[in-house]
Protein backbone atom coordinates (compact mmCIF):
# COMPACT_ATOMS: atom_id res chain seq x y z
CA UNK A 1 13.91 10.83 0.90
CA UNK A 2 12.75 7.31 -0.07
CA UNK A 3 10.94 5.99 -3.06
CA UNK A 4 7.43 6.53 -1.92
CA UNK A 5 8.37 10.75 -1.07
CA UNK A 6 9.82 11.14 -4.58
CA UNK A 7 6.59 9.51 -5.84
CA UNK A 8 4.25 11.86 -4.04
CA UNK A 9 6.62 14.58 -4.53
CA UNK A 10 6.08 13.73 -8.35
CA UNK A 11 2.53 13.82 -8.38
CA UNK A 12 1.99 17.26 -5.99
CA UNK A 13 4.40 19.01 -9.00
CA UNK A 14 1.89 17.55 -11.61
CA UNK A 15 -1.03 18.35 -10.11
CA UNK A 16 0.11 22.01 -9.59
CA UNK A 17 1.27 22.00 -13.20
CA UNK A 18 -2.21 20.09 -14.64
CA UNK A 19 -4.52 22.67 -13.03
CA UNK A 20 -1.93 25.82 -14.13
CA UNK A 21 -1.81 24.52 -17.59
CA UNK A 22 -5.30 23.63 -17.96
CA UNK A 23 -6.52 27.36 -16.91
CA UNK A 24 -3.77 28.83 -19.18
CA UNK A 25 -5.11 26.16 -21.91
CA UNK A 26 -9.07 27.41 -21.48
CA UNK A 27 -7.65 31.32 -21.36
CA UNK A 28 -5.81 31.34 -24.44
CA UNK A 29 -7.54 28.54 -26.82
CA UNK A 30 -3.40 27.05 -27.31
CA UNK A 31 -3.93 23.00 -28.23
CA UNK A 32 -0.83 22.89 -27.45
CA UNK A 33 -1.19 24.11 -23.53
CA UNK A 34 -4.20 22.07 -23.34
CA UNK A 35 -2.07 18.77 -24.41
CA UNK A 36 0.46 19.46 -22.01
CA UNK A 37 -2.52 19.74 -19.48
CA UNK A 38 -3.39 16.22 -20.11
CA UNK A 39 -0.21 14.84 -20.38
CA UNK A 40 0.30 16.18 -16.62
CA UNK A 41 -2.86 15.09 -15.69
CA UNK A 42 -1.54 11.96 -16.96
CA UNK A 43 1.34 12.35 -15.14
CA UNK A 44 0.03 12.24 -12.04
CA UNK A 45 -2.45 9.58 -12.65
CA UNK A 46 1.07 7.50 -13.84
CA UNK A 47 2.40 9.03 -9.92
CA UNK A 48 -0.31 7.63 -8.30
CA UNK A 49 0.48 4.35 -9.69
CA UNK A 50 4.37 4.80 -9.12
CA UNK A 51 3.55 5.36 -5.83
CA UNK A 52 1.64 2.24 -4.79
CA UNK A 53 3.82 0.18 -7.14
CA UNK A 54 6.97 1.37 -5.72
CA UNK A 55 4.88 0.54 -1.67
CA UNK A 56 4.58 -2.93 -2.79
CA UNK A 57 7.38 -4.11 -4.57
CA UNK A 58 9.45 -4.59 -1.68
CA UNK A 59 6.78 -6.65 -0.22
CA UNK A 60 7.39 -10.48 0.38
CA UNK A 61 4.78 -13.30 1.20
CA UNK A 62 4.43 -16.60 1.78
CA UNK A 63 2.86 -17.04 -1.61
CA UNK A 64 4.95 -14.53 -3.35
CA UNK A 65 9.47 -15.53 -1.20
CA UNK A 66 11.24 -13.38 -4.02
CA UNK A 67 8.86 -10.25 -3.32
CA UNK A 68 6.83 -7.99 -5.94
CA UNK A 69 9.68 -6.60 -7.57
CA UNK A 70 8.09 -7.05 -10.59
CA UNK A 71 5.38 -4.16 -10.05
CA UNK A 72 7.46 -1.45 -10.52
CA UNK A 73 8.44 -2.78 -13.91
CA UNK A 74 4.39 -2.98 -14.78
CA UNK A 75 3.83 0.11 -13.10
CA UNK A 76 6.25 1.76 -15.79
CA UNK A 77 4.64 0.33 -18.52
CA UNK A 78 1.12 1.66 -17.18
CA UNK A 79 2.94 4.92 -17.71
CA UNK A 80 4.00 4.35 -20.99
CA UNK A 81 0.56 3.56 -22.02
CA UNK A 82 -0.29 7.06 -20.66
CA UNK A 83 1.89 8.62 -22.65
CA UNK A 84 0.58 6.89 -25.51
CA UNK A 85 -3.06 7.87 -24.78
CA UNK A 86 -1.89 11.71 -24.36
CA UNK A 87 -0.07 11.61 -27.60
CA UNK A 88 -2.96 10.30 -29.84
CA UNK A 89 -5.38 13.23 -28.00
CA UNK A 90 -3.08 15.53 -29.61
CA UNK A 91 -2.57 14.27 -32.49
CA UNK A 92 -6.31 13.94 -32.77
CA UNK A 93 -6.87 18.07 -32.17
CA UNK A 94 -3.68 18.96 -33.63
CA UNK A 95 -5.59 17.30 -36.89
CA UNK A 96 -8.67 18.51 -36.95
CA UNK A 97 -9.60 22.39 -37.05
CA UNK A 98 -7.55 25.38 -36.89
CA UNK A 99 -6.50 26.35 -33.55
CA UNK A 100 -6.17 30.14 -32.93
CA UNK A 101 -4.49 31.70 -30.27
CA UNK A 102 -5.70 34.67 -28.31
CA UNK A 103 -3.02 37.23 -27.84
CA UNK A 104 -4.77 39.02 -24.74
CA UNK A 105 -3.74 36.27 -22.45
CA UNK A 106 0.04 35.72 -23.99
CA UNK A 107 1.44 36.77 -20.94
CA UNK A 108 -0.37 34.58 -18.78
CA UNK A 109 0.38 31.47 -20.97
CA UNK A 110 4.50 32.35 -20.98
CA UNK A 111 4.26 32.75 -17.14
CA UNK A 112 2.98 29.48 -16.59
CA UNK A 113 4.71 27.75 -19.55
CA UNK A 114 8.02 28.93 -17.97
CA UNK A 115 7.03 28.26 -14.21
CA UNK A 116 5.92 24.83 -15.59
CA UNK A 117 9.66 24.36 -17.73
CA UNK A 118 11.83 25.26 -14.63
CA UNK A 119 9.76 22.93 -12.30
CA UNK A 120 9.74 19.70 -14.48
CA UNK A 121 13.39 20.54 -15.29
CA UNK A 122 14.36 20.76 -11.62
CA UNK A 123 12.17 17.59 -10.60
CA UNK A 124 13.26 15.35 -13.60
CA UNK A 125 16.89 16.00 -12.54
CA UNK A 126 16.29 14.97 -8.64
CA UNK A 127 13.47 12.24 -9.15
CA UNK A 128 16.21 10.17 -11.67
CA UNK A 129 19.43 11.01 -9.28
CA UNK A 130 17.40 9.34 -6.49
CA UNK A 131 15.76 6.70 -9.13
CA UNK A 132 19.42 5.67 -9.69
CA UNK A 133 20.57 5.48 -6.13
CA UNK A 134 17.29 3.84 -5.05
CA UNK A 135 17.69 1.32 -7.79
CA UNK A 136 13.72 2.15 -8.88
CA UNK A 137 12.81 1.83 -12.31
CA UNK A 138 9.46 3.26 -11.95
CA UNK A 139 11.15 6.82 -10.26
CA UNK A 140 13.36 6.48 -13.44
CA UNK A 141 11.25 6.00 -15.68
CA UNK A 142 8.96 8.77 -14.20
CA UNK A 143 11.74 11.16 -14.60
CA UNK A 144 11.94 10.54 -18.16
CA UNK A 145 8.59 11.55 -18.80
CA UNK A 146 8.83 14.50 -16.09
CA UNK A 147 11.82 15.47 -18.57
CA UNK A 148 9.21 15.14 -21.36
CA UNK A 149 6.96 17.81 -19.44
CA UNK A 150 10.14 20.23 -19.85
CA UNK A 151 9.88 19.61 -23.66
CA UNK A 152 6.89 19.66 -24.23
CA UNK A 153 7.02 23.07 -22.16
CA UNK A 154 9.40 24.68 -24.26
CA UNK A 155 7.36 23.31 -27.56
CA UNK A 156 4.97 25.21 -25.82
CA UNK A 157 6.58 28.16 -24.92
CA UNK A 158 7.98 28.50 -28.91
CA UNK A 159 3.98 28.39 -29.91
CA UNK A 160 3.35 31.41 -28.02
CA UNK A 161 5.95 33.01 -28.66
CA UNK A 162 5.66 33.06 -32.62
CA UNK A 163 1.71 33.82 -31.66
CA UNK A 164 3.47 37.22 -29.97
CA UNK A 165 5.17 37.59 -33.36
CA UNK A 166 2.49 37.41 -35.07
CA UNK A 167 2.22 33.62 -36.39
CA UNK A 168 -0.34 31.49 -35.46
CA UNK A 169 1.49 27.79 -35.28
CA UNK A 170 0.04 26.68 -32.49
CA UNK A 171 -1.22 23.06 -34.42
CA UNK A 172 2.07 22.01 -35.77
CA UNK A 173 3.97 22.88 -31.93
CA UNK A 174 1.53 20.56 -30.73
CA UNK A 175 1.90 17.95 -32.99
CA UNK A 176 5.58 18.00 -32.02
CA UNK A 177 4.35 17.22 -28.60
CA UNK A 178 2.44 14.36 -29.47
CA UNK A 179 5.57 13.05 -31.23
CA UNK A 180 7.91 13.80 -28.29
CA UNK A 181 5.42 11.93 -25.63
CA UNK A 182 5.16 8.86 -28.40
CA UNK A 183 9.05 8.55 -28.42
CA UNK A 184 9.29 8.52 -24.80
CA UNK A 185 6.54 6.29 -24.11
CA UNK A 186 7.89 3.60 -26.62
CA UNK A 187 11.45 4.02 -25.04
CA UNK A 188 9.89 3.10 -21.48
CA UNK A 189 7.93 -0.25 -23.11
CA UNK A 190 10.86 -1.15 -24.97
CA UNK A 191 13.04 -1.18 -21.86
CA UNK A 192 10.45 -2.47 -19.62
CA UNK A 193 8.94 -5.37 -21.61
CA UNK A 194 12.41 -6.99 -21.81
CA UNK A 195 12.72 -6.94 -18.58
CA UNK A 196 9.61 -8.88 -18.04
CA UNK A 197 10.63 -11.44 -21.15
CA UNK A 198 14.34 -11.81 -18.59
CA UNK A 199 16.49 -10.01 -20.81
CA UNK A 200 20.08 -10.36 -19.37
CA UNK A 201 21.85 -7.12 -18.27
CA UNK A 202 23.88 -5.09 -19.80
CA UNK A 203 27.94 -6.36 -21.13
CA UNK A 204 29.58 -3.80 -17.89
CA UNK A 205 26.97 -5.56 -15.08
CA UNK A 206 28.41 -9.20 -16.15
CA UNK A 207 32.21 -7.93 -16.99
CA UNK A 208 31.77 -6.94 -13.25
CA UNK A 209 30.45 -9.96 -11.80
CA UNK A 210 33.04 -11.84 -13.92
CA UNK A 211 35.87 -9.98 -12.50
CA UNK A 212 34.95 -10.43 -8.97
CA UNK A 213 35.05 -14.32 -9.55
CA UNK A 214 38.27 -14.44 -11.51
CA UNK A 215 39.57 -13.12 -8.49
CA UNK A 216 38.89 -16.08 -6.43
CA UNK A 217 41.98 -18.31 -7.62
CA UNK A 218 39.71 -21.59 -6.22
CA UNK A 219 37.51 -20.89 -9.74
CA UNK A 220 38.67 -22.83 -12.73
CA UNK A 221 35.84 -21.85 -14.72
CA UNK A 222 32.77 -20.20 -15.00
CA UNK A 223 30.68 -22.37 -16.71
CA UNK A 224 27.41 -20.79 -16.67
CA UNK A 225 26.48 -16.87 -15.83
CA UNK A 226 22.80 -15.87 -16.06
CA UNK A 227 21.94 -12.76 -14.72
CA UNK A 228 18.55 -10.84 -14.61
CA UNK A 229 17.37 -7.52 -13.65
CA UNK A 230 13.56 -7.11 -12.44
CA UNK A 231 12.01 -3.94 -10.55
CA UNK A 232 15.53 -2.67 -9.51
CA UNK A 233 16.97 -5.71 -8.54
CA UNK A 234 19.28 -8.13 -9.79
CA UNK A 235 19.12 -11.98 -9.69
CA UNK A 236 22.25 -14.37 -10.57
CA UNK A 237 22.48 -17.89 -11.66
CA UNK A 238 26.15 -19.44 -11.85
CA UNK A 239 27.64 -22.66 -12.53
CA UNK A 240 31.04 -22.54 -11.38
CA UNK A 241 34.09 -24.84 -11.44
CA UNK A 242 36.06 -24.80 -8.61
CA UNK A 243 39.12 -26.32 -7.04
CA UNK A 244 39.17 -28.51 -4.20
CA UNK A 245 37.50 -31.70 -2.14
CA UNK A 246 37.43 -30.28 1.20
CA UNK A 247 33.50 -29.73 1.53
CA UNK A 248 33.75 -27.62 4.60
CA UNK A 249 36.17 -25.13 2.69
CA UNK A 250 34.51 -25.51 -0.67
CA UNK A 251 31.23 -24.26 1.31
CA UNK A 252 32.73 -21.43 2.83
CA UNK A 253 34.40 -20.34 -0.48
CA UNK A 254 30.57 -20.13 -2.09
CA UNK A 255 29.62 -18.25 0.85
CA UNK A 256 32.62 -16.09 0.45
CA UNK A 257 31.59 -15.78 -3.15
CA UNK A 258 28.04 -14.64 -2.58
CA UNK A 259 29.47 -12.15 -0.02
CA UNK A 260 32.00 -10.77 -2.50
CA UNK A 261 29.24 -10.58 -5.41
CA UNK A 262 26.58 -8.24 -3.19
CA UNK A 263 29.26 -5.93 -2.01
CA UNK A 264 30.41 -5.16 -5.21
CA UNK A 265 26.79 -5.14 -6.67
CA UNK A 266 24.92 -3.28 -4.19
CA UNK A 267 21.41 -4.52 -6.30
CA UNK A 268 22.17 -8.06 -6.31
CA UNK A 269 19.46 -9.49 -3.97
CA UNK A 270 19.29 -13.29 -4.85
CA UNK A 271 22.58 -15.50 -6.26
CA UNK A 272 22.04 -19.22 -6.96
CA UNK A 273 25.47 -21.02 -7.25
CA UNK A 274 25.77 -24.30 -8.45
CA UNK A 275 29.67 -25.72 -8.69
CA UNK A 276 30.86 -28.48 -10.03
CA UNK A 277 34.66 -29.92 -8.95
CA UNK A 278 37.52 -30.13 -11.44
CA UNK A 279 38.44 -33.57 -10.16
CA UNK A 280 34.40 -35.63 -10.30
CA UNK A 281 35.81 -38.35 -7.79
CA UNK A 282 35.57 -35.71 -4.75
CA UNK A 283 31.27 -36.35 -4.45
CA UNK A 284 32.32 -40.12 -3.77
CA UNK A 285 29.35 -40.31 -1.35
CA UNK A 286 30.10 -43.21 1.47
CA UNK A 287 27.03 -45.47 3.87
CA UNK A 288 28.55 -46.90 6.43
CA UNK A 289 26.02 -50.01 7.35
CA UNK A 290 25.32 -51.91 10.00
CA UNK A 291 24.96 -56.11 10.49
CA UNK A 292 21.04 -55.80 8.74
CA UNK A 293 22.20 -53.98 6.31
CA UNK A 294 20.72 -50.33 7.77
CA UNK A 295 22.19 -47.06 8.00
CA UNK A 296 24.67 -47.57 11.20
CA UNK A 297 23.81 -45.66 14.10
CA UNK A 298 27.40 -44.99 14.81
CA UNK A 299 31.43 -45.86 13.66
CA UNK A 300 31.50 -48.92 16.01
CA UNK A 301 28.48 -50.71 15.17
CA UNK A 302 29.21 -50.50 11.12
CA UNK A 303 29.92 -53.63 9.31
CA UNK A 304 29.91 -52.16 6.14
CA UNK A 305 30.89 -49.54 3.50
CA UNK A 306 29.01 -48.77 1.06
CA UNK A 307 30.70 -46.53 -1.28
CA UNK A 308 28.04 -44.77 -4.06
CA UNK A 309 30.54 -43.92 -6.72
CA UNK A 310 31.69 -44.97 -10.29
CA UNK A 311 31.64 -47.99 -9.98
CA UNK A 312 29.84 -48.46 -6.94
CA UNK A 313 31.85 -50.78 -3.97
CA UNK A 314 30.57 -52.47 -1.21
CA UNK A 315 33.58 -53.35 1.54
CA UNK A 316 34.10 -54.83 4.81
CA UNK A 317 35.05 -52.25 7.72
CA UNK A 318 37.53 -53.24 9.77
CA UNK A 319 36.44 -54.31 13.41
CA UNK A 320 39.75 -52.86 15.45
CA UNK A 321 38.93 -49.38 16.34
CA UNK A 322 37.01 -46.70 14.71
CA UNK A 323 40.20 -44.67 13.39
CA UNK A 324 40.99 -47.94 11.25
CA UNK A 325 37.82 -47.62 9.99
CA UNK A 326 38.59 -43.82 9.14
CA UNK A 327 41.52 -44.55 7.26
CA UNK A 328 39.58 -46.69 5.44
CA UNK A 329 37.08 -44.45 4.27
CA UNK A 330 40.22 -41.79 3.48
CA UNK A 331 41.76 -44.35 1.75
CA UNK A 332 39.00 -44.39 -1.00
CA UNK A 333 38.77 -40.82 -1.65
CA UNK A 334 35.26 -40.05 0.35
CA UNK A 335 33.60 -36.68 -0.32
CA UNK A 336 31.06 -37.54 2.51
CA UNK A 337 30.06 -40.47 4.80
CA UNK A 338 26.70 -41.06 5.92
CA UNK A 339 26.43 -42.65 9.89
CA UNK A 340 24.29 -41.85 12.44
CA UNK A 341 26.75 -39.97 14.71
CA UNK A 342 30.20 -39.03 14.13
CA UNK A 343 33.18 -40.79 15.43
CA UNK A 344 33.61 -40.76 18.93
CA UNK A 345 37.23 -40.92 18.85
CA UNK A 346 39.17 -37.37 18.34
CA UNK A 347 42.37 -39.90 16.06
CA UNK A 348 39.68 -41.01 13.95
CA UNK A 349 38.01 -37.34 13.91
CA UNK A 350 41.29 -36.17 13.38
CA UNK A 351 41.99 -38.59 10.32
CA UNK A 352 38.37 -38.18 8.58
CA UNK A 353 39.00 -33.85 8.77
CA UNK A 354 42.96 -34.56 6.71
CA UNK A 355 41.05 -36.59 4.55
CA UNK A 356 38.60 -33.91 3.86
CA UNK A 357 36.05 -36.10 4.40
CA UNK A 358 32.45 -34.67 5.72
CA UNK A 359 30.36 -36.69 8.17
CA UNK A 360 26.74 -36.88 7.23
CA UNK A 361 24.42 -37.53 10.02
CA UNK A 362 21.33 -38.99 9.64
CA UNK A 363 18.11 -40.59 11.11
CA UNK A 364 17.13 -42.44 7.52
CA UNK A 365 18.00 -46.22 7.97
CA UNK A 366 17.67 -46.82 3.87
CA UNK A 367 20.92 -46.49 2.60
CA UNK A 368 19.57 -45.65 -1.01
CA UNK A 369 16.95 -43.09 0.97
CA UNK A 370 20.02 -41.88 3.02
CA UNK A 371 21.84 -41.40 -0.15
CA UNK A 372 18.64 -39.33 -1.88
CA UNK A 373 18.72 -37.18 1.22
CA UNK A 374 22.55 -36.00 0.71
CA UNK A 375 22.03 -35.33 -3.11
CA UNK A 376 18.95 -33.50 -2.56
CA UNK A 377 20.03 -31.51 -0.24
CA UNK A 378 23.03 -30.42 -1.89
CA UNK A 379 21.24 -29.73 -4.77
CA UNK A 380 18.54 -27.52 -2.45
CA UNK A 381 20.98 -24.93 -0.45
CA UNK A 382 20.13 -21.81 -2.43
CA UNK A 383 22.87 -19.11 -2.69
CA UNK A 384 25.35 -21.43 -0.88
CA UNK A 385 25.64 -24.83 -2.63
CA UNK A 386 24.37 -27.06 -5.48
């Protein structure tokens, strides 16, 4: 079953339960039954909104890339505020006169008392199993309060049965109701709201996520790790320091990276990597310019190098052959080098890949708008490189 069956699944038990309880409620005069009537009226109100939360959160839009995950999360908190409406009902009855039980119809209150215990027992177990495994906050948090019908039941069940004994405590049973839906419904808004204010997850989620990094020997550090759960997913933002100047490699290690992360952490959905190098010379970023002082279309027609680093170097190219010019550009430590086309020449394709230097192609003649095209798209490669 997926989310949206253990939604409706939810709300068919409450409804049963609702009209059961309310019947029992009007029968035998018990505040108590009639609170737990509302609450699973409640209930299912808070299933109907589980339900179409839970339909649209995986949705994803134009205007809306990372989806409405977030729904779920405000579809728990509508339930909350249920809960909290139920609980002040009570407490408002349980207050005011004196609430009398009529023995004559005992028997029917236990029956469905205990019909209504089993079922919300039974449920609340299932629904947060597959709340769990479907990564659904709303499912989980509608178990909780499911769990609070089987409380609430027995509170219920207790009130009758000292009525059978001859004690009419129907009022104070009911208040302990009220109390046991207010706990529960300030549990879910605690949880929920901090969700929505990006609360990081929980110490074992990152002492996971930090393992599977340590085990890449290419990270030095980790610099930054910001992770944040919303409607059942989880999103990560890391700042990495890793070893190497080869960009090809260094690439393929972040891609490795992400792959390793979402295996592990089946709920991951979105990880933003940003790395920095332990040696800052490797983003060197090299223009190799032609006779007006344009981005050369290719290695043979460049006249010059110009070499964007710390400090910043403008050289000559050497006119022999375009592998001289390669060992030139290896020579001076090149992370990338921005040309037209590559190097027609496999010696001088040959030299440029030892070197571990990436050609940039291009159709920008700037060399300073050239250069603003590398950075920002380095800095714009989400999940792979930053």
């Amino acid at each position: 079953m997926n989310k949206q069956h253990w939604a409706l699944a939810s709300l068919a038990v409450n409804l049963i339960q609702a009209l059961f309880k309310f019947l029992a409620g009007l029968l035998t005069g018990s505040l108590s039954m009639m609170g737990e009537a509302v609450h699973s009226l409640s209930d299912s109100f808070a299933s109907v909104v589980a339900f179409f939360t839970i339909k649209l959160s995986d949705k994803k839009t134009k205007k809306f890339p990372y989806g409405l995950y977030r729904l779920e999360n405000l579809g728990a908190i509508l339930i909350a505020f249920f809960l909290l409406m139920t609980s002040y009902e009570i407490f408002r009855r349980a207050l005011g006169k004196e609430v009398i039980v009529k023995e004559e119809y005992l028997g029917l209150g236990i029956g469905v008392v205990v019909f209504s215990l089993v079922s919300s027992l039974v449920l609340s177990f299932l629904e947060r199993r597959a709340g769990k495994k479907l990564n659904s906050p709303t499912l989980v948090a509608d178990s909780y309060h499911t769990l609070t019908d089987a409380f609430g039941s027995s509170l219920v069940l207790l009130s009758l049965l000292s009525v059978y004994l001859g004690y009419q405590l129907d009022r104070y049973f009911a208040l302990g109701v009220a109390l046991l839906i207010s706990y529960t419904a300030v549990k879910i808004l605690w949880k929920e709201v901090s969700v929505l204010l990006d609360v990081s997850v929980d110490e074992r989620t990152l002492e996971k996520i930090r393992e599977v990094l340590l085990s890449f020997p290419e990270i030095k550090e980790i610099k930054g790790l910001f992770v944040r759960s919303s409607g059942g997913k989880l999103f990560a933002d890391l700042v990495l320091v890793l070893e190497g100047r080869d960009f090809i490699r260094m690439h393929r290690l972040v891609d490795h990276i992400e792959d390793s992360l979402k295996k592990e952490l089946k709920e991951l959905d979105m990880v933003f990597i940003h790395y920095e190098p332990t040696d800052k010379e490797v983003f060197k970023v090299g223009i190799l310019l032609d006779e007006g002082g344009n981005v050369s279309q290719c290695f043979e027609s460049a006249k010059e190098l110009l070499i964007f680093g710390n400090p910043p170097e403008k050289l000559l190219v050497p006119e022999e052959s375009e592998s001289a010019l390669s060992e030139l550009i290896s020579s001076k430590g090149l992370y990338i080098v921005v040309c037209g086309h590559h190097p027609v020449s496999s010696s001088a394709k040959g030299i440029l890949s030892q070197g571990g230097v990436f050609v940039w192609e291009t159709e920008e003649k700037n060399p300073y708008r050239a250069f603003k095209e590398v950075i920002y798209s380095l800095n714009s490669k989400e999940g792979n490189v930053h």
